[in-house]
Each structure stands twice: as structure tokens, then as C-alpha cells.
C-alpha atoms as a PDB file:
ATOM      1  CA  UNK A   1      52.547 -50.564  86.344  1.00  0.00           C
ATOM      2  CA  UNK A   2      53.461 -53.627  85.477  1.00  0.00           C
ATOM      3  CA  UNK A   3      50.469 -56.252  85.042  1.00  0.00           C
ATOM      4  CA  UNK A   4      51.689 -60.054  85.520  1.00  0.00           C
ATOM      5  CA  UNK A   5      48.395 -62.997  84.623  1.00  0.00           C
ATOM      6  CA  UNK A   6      48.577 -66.202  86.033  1.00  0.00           C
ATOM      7  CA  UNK A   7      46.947 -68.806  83.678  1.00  0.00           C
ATOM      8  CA  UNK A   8      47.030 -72.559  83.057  1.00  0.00           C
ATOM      9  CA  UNK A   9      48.902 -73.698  79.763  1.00  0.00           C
ATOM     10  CA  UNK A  10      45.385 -76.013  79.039  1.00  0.00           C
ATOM     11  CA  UNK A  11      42.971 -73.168  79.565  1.00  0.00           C
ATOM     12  CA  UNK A  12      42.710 -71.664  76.344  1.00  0.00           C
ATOM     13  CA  UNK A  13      39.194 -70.205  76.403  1.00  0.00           C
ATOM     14  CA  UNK A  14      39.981 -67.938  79.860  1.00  0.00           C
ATOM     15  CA  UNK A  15      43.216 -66.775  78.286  1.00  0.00           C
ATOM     16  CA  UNK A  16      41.610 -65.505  74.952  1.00  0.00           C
ATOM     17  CA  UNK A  17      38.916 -63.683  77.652  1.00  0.00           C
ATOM     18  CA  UNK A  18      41.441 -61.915  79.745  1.00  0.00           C
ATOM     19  CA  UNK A  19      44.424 -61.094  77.123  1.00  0.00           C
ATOM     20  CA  UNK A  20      41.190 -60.260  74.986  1.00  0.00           C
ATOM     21  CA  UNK A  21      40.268 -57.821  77.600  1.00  0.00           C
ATOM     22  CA  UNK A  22      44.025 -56.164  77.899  1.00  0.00           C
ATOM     23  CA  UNK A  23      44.759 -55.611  74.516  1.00  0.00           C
ATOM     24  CA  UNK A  24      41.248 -53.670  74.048  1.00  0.00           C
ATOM     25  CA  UNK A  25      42.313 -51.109  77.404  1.00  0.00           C
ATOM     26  CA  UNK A  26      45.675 -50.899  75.468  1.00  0.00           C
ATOM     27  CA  UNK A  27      47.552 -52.356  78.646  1.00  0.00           C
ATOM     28  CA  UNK A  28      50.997 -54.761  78.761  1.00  0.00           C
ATOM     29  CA  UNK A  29      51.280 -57.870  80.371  1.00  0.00           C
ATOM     30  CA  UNK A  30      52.984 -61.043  81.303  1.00  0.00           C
ATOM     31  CA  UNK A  31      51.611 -64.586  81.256  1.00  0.00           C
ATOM     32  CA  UNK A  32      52.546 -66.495  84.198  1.00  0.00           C
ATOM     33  CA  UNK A  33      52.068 -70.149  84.217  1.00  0.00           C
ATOM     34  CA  UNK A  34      50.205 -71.321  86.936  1.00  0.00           C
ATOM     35  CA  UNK A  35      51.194 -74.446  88.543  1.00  0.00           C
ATOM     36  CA  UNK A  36      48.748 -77.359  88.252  1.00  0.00           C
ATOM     37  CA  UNK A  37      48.079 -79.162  91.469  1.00  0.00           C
ATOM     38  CA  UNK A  38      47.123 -82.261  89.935  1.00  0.00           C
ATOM     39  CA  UNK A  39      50.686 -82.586  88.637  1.00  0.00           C
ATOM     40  CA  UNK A  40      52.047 -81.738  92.384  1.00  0.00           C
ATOM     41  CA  UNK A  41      53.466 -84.823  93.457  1.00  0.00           C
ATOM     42  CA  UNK A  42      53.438 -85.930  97.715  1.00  0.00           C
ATOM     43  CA  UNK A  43      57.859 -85.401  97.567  1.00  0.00           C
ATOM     44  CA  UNK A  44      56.772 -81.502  96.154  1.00  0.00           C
ATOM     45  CA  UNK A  45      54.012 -81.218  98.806  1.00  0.00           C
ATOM     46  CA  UNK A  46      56.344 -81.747 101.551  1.00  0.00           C
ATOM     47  CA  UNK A  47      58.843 -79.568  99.941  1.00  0.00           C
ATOM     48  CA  UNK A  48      56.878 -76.422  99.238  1.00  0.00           C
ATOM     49  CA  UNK A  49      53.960 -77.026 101.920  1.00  0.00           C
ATOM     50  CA  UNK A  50      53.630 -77.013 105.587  1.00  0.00           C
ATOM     51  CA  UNK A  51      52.281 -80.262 106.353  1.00  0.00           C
ATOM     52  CA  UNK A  52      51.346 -79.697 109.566  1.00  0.00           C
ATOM     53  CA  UNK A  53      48.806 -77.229 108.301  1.00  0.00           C
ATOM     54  CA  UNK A  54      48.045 -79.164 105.843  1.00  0.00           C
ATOM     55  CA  UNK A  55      47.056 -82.021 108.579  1.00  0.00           C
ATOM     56  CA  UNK A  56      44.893 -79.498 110.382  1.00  0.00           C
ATOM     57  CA  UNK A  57      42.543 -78.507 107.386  1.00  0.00           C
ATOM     58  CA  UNK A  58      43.141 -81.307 105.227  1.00  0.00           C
ATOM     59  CA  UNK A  59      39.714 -79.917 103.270  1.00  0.00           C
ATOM     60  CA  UNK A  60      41.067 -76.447 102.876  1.00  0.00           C
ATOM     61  CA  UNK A  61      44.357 -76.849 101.494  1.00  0.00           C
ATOM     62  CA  UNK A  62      43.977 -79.116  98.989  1.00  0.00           C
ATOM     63  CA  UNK A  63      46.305 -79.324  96.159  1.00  0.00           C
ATOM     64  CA  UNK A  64      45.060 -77.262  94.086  1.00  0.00           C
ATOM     65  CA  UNK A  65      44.239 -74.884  96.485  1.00  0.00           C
ATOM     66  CA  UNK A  66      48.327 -74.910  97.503  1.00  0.00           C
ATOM     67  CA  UNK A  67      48.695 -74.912  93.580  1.00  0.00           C
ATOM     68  CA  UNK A  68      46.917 -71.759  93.571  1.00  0.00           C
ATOM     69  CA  UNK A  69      49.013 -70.189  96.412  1.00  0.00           C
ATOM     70  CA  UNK A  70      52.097 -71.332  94.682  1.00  0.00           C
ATOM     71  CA  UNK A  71      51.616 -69.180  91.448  1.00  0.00           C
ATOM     72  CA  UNK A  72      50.932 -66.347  93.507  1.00  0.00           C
ATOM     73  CA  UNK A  73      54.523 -66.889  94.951  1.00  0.00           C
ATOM     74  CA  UNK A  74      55.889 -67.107  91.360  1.00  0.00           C
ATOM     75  CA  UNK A  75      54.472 -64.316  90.479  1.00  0.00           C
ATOM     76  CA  UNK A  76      56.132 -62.365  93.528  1.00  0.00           C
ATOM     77  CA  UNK A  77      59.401 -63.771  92.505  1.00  0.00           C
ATOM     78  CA  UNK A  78      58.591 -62.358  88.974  1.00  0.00           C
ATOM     79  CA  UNK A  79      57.939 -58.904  90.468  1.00  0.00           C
ATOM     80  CA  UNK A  80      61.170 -59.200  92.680  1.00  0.00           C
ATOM     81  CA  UNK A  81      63.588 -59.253  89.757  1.00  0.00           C
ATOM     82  CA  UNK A  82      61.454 -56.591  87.805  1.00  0.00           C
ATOM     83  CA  UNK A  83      62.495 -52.818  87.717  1.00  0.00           C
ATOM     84  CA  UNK A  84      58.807 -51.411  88.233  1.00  0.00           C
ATOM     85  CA  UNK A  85      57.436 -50.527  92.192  1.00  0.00           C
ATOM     86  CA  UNK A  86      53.995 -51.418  91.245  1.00  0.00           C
ATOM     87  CA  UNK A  87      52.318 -54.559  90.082  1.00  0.00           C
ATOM     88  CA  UNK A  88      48.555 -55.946  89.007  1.00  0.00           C
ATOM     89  CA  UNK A  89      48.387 -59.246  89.577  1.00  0.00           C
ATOM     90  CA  UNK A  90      45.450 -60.832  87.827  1.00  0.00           C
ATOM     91  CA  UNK A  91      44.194 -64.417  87.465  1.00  0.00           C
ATOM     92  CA  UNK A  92      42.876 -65.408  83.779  1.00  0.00           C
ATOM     93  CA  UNK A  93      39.192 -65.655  85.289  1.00  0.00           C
ATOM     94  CA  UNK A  94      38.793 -62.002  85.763  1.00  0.00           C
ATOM     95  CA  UNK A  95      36.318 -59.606  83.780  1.00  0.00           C
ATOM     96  CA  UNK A  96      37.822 -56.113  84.282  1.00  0.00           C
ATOM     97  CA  UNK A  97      35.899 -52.890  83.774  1.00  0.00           C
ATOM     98  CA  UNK A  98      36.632 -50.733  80.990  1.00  0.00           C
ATOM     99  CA  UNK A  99      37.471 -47.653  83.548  1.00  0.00           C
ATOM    100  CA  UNK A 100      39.982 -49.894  85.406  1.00  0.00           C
ATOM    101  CA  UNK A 101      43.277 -48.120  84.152  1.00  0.00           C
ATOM    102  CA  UNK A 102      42.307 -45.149  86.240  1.00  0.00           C
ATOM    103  CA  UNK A 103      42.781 -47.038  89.421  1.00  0.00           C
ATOM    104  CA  UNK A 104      46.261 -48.444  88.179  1.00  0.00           C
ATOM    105  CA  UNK A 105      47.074 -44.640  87.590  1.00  0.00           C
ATOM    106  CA  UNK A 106      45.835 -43.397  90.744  1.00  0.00           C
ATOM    107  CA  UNK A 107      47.584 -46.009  93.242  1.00  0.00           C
ATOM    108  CA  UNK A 108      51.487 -44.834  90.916  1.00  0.00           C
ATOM    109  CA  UNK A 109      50.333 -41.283  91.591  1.00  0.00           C
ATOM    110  CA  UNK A 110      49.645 -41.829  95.129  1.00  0.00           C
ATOM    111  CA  UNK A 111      52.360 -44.140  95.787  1.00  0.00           C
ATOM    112  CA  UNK A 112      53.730 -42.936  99.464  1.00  0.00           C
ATOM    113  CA  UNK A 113      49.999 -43.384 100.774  1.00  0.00           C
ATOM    114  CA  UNK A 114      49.307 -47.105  98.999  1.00  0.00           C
ATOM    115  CA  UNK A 115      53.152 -48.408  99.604  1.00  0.00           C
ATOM    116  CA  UNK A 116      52.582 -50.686 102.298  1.00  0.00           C
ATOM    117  CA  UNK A 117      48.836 -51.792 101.669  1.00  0.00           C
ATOM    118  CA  UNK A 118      47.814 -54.619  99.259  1.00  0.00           C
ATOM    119  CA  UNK A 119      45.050 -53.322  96.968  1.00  0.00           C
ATOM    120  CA  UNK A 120      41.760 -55.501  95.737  1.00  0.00           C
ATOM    121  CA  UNK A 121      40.138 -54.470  92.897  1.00  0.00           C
ATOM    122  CA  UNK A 122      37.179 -56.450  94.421  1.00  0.00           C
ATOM    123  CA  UNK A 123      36.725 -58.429  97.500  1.00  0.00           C
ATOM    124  CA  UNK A 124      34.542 -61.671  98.458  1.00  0.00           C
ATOM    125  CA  UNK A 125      33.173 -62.138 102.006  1.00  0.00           C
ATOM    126  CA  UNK A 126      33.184 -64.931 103.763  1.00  0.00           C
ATOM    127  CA  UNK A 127      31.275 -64.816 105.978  1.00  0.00           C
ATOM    128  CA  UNK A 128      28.504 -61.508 105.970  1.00  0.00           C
ATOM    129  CA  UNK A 129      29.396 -58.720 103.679  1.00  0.00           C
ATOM    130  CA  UNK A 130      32.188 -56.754 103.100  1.00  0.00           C
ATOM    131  CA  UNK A 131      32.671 -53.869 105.462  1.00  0.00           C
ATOM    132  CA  UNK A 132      34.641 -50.676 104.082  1.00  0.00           C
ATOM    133  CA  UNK A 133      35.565 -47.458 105.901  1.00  0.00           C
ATOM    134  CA  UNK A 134      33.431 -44.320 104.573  1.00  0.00           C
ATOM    135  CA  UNK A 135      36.693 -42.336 104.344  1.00  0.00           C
ATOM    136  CA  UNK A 136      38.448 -43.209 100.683  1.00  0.00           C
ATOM    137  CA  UNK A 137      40.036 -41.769  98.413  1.00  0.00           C
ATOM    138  CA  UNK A 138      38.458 -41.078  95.041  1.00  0.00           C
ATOM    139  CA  UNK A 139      40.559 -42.250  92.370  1.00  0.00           C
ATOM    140  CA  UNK A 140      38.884 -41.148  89.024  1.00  0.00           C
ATOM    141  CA  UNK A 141      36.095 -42.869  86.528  1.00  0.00           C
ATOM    142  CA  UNK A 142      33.389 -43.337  89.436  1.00  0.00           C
ATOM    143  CA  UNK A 143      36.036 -45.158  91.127  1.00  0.00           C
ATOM    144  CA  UNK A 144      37.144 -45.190  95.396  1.00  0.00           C
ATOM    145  CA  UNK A 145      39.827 -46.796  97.003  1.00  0.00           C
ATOM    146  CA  UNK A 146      38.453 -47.591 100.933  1.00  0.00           C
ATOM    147  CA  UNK A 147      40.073 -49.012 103.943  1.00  0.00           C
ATOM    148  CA  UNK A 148      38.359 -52.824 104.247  1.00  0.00           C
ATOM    149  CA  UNK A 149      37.539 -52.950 108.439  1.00  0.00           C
ATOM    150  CA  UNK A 150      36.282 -56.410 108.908  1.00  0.00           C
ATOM    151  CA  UNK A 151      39.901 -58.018 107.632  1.00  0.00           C
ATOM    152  CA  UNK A 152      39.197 -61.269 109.037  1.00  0.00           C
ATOM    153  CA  UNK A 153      36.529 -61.796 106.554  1.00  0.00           C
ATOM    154  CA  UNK A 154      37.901 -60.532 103.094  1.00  0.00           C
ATOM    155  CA  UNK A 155      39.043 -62.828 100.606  1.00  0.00           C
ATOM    156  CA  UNK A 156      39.700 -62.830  96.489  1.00  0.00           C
ATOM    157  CA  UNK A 157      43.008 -62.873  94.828  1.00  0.00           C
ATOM    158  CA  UNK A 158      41.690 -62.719  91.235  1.00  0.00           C
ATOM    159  CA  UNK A 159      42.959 -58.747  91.025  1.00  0.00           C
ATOM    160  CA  UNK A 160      45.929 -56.921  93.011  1.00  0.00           C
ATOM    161  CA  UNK A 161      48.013 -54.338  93.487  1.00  0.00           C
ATOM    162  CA  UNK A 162      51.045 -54.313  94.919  1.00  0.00           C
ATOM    163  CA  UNK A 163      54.274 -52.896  96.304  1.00  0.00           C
ATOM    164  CA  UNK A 164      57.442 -54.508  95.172  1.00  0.00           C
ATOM    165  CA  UNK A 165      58.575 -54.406  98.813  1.00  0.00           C
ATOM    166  CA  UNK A 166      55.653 -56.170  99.762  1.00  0.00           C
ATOM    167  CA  UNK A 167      56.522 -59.072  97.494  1.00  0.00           C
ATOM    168  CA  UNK A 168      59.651 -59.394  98.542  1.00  0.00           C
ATOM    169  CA  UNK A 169      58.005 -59.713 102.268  1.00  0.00           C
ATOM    170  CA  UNK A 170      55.789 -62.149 101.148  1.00  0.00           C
ATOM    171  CA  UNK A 171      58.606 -64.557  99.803  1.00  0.00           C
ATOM    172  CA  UNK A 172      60.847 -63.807 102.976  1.00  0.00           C
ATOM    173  CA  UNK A 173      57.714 -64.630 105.605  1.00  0.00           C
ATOM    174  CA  UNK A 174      56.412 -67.023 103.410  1.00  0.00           C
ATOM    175  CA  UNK A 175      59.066 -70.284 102.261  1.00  0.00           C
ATOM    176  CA  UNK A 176      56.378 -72.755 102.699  1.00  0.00           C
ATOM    177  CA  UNK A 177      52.476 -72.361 101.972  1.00  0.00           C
ATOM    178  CA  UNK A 178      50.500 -72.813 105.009  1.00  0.00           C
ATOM    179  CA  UNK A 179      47.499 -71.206 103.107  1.00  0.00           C
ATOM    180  CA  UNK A 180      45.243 -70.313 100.791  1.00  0.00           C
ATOM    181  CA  UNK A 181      46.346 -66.579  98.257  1.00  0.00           C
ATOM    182  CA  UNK A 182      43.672 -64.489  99.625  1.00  0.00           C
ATOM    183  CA  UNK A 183      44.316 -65.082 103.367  1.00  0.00           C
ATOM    184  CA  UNK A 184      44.369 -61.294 103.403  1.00  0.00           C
ATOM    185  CA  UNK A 185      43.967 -61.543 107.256  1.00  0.00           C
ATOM    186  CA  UNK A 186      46.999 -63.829 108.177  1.00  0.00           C
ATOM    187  CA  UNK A 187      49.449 -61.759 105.677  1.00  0.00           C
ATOM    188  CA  UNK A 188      48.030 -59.012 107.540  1.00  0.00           C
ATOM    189  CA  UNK A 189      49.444 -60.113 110.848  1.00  0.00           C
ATOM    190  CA  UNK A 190      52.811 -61.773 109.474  1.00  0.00           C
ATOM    191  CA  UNK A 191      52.857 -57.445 109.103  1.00  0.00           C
ATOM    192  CA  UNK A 192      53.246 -58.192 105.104  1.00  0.00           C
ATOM    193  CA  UNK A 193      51.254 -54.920 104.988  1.00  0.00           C
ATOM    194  CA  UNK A 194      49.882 -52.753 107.122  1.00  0.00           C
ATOM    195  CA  UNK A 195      46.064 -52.257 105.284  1.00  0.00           C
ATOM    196  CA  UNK A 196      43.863 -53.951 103.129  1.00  0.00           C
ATOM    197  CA  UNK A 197      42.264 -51.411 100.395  1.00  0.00           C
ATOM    198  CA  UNK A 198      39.567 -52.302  98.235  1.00  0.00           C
ATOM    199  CA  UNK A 199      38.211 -50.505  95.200  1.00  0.00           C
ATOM    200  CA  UNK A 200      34.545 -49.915  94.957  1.00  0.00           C
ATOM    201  CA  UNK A 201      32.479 -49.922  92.790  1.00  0.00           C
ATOM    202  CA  UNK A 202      34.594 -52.953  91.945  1.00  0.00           C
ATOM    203  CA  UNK A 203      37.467 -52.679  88.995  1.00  0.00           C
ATOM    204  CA  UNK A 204      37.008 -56.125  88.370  1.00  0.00           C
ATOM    205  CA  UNK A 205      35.304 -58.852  88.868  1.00  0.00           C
ATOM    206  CA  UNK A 206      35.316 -63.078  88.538  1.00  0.00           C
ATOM    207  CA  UNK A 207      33.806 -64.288  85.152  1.00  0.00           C
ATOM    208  CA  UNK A 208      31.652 -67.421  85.283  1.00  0.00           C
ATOM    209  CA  UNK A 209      34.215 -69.991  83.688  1.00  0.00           C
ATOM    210  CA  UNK A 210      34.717 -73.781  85.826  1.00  0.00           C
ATOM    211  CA  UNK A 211      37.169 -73.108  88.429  1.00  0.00           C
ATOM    212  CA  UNK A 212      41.127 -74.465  87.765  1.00  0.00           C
ATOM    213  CA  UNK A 213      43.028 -73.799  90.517  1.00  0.00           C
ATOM    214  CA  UNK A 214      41.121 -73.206  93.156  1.00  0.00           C
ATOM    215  CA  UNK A 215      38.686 -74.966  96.126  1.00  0.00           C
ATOM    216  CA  UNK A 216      37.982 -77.875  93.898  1.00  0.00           C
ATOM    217  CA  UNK A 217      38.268 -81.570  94.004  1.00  0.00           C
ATOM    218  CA  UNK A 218      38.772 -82.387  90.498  1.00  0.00           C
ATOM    219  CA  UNK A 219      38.334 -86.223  91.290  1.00  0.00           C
ATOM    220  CA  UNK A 220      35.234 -86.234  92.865  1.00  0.00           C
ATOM    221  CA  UNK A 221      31.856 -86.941  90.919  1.00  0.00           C
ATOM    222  CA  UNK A 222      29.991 -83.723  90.913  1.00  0.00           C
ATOM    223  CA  UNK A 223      33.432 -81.868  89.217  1.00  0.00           C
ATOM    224  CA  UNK A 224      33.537 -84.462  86.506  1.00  0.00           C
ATOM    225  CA  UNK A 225      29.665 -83.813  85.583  1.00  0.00           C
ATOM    226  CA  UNK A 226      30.283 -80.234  86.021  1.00  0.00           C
ATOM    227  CA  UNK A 227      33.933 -80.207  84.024  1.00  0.00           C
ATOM    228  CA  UNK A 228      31.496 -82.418  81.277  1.00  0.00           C
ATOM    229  CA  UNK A 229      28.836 -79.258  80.881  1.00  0.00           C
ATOM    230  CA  UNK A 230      31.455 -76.277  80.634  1.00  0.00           C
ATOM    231  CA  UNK A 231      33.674 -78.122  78.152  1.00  0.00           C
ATOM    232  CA  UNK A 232      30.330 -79.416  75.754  1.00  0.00           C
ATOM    233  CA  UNK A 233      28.403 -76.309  77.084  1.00  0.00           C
ATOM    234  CA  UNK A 234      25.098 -78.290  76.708  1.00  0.00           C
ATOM    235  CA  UNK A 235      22.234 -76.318  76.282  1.00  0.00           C
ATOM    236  CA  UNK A 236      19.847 -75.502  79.577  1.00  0.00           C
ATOM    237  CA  UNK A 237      22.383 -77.167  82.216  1.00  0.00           C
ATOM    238  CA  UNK A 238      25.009 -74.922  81.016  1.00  0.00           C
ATOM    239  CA  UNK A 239      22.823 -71.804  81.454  1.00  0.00           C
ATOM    240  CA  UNK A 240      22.114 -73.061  85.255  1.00  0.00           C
ATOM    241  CA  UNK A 241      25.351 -73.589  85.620  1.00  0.00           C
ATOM    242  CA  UNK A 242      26.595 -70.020  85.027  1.00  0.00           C
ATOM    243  CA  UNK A 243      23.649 -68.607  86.949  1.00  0.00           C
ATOM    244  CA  UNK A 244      24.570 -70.862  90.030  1.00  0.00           C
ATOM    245  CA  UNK A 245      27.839 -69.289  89.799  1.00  0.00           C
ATOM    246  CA  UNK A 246      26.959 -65.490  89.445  1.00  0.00           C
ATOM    247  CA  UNK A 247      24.238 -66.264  92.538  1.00  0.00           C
ATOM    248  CA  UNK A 248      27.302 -67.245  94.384  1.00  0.00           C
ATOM    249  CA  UNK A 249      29.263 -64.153  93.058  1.00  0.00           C
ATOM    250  CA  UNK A 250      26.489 -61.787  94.053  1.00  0.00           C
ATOM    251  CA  UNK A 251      25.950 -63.597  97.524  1.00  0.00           C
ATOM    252  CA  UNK A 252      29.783 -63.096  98.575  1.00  0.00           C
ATOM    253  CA  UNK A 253      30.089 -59.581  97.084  1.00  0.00           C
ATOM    254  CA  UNK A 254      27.477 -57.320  99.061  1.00  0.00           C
ATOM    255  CA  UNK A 255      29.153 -54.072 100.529  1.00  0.00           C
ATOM    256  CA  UNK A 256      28.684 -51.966 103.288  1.00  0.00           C
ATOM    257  CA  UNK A 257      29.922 -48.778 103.600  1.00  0.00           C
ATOM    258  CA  UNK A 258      30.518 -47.544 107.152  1.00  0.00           C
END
């Protein structure tokens, strides 16, 4: 399986974490540079956006956030010209369990069941908790592979698996980003896919770094005091802010299993 990671040139500190990580489970990867919405200029966001949707939820899709969805689509044109059917597709944020490669073998060995279904190696909710189907498939190390129900609500695009065909779907349905990369749900109904797996106990999970391509205004005032702690990492407000970050992780990550 091929495994692509999508990581800004400047962030140095989650790229030693993450190609850390891969070289200890002995896997190969690519680095993907991920396109910095700071740098996208109003002629681009016309070019490669839909403004329209941008006009409706001016808040949501932010530049960065249509950064974000924009190195997802490089890496799908990455995958397109690759010889492999499957593909990981990690951001550089990630902390990935030690197990994981048994998933990544079980989806190639099961490949006519998992061919048209996008695969999270863990999920966020959005609203609630995440709701999975009690029938999965076990696929080694501890680890299942369930049918997510409540689609509507499932987010996180930090770890993937997919098809090749499905990237090629997502390029063809998708010319110009009208949202965010884990808007699982409206892939879902452009019929990208016809499921949305997740793996649980999770494969992976977000590390605590400052966000970089993501939900975040990176001119406003609280970013630049926050930006100011993680790069110094001063003592106490440094702590609080890593365990305001795993309280968010553990609020948006509760499963049910129904």
C-alpha cells in the first residue's frame, strides 16, 4: 500500500514526528507538500474554489481550510498516476499505533469488500459521538473495521485509506473545492463511495502540535499568542495548551457501538 504524507515545507518538528514514526513500523512513504493558504492569493481562490460556497459559509471555508482541501486533491492526483490500488493518506499531525500495519494488510487482503468505501483510521464527531455498526470485520492486532451509521456527523482526514478508483472520482466530481477534506457526508452523496468504515480501537490518532492547515485564522489575536507558546513552548501555558487540545480530542472521539 502505498502511504502518501501531506506536510508543510516550514513544519519541521511534525515532520520529524510522523516520518519518525514510519521509519520505526518499517513502512515507505511520500512527502506531499501541502499548500499554504496564506500564500493563496484572491485570482487562485476564484480559480480553484467555488465562490459561491465560499459566500455562504464565509467562516467555514477559510483559506486555509480550502488550503487543506487542496492537498488532499494533490494527493489524489499523486495516487492517480501511481501503479498501486491502495493508498494511506496521512497528514504530518498524526500519532499512529504501533499495530497499525495490520489494518493496511487487512483492507489489500480484503480488497473486493473495502473497494468502494473510504476507510478512517479514526473519526471525530461533530456533533454527539460517533455511531458504528456492531457488525465489523476483525482485521488483526485488537483491531475492527465497522460500518460508521450516523455519516452526517463524521469528520477527520488526518488518516485514510483508499481506492485508486475512488481518487480518480474525487478529482472528476470535484474541479473546484466547495468544502472542507473530511466532508465524509457530501462525498458520500456525490456517490464518491458507497460507505464510510472506521477502524476501532483507533489506528491513529491527532498529536497535540498548533494546527497549520486547518480551521484557523492565523491573523487573528488569540492564534498569534497561541503560535507564540508552541514555537517558545513556555513552561505552564504550554502544558495547558496541550491539555486543552487532548480535552478537545477526547470530547470529539467518544464511540458507540450499535
Amino acid at each position: 500500500m502505498k502511504v502518501y504524507v501531506i506536510n508543510l515545507k516550514d513544519s519541521v518538528d511534525r515532520r520529524k514526528s510522523i516520518v519518525g514514526q514510519l521509519q520505526k513500523l518499517k513502512i515507505d512513504f511520500e512527502l506531499v507538500d501541502a499548500i499554504n493558504g496564506s500564500f493563496l492569493s484572491d485570482e487562485e481562490l476564484r480559480d480553484k474554489a467555488d465562490m459561491d460556497e465560499v459566500a455562504k459559509y464565509p467562516e467555514w471555508l477559510t483559506k486555509n481550510v480550502i488550503a487543506t482541501s487542496l492537498s488532499h486533491m494533490s494527493v489524489y492526483k499523486h495516487i492517480c498516476n501511481s501503479t498501486d490500488d491502495w493508498h494511506l493518506i496521512l497528514e504530518d499531525d498524526v500519532i499512529l499505533h504501533e499495530n497499525m500495519k495490520s489494518v493496511l494488510t487487512h483492507i489489500e487482503a480484503n480488497s473486493e469488500i473495502y473497494k468502494n468505501r473510504v476507510v478512517l483510521l479514526y473519526g471525530l464527531a461533530y456533533k454527539g459521538e460517533i455511531e458504528l455498526s456492531k457488525n465489523g470485520f476483525s482485521s488483526g492486532e485488537g483491531f475492527n473495521v465497522y460500518k460508521v451509521l450516523c455519516r452526517e456527523e463524521i469528520g477527520g482526514a488526518g488518516a485514510y485509506i483508499i481506492h485508486k478508483d475512488t481518487a480518480r472520482l474525487f478529482l472528476l466530481k470535484n474541479d473546484k473545492i466547495k468544502v472542507a477534506a473530511d466532508s465524509w457526508y457530501f462525498f458520500y452523496l456525490q456517490e464518491i463511495y458507497t460507505q464510510v468504515d472506521c477502524v476501532y480501537p483507533f489506528a491513529a490518532k491527532p498529536g497535540l502540535f498548533e494546527s497549520t492547515i486547518g480551521y484557523v485564522n492565523k491573523t487573528s489575536l488569540p492564534y498569534k499568542i497561541k503560535h507564540f507558546i508552541d514555537k517558545n513552548k513556555l513552561p505552564l501555558f504550554y502544558s495547558l495548551l496541550r491539555r486543552k487540545r487532548k480535552a478537545v480530542w477526547e470530547r470529539t472521539s467518544k464511540v458507540v457501538i450499535k
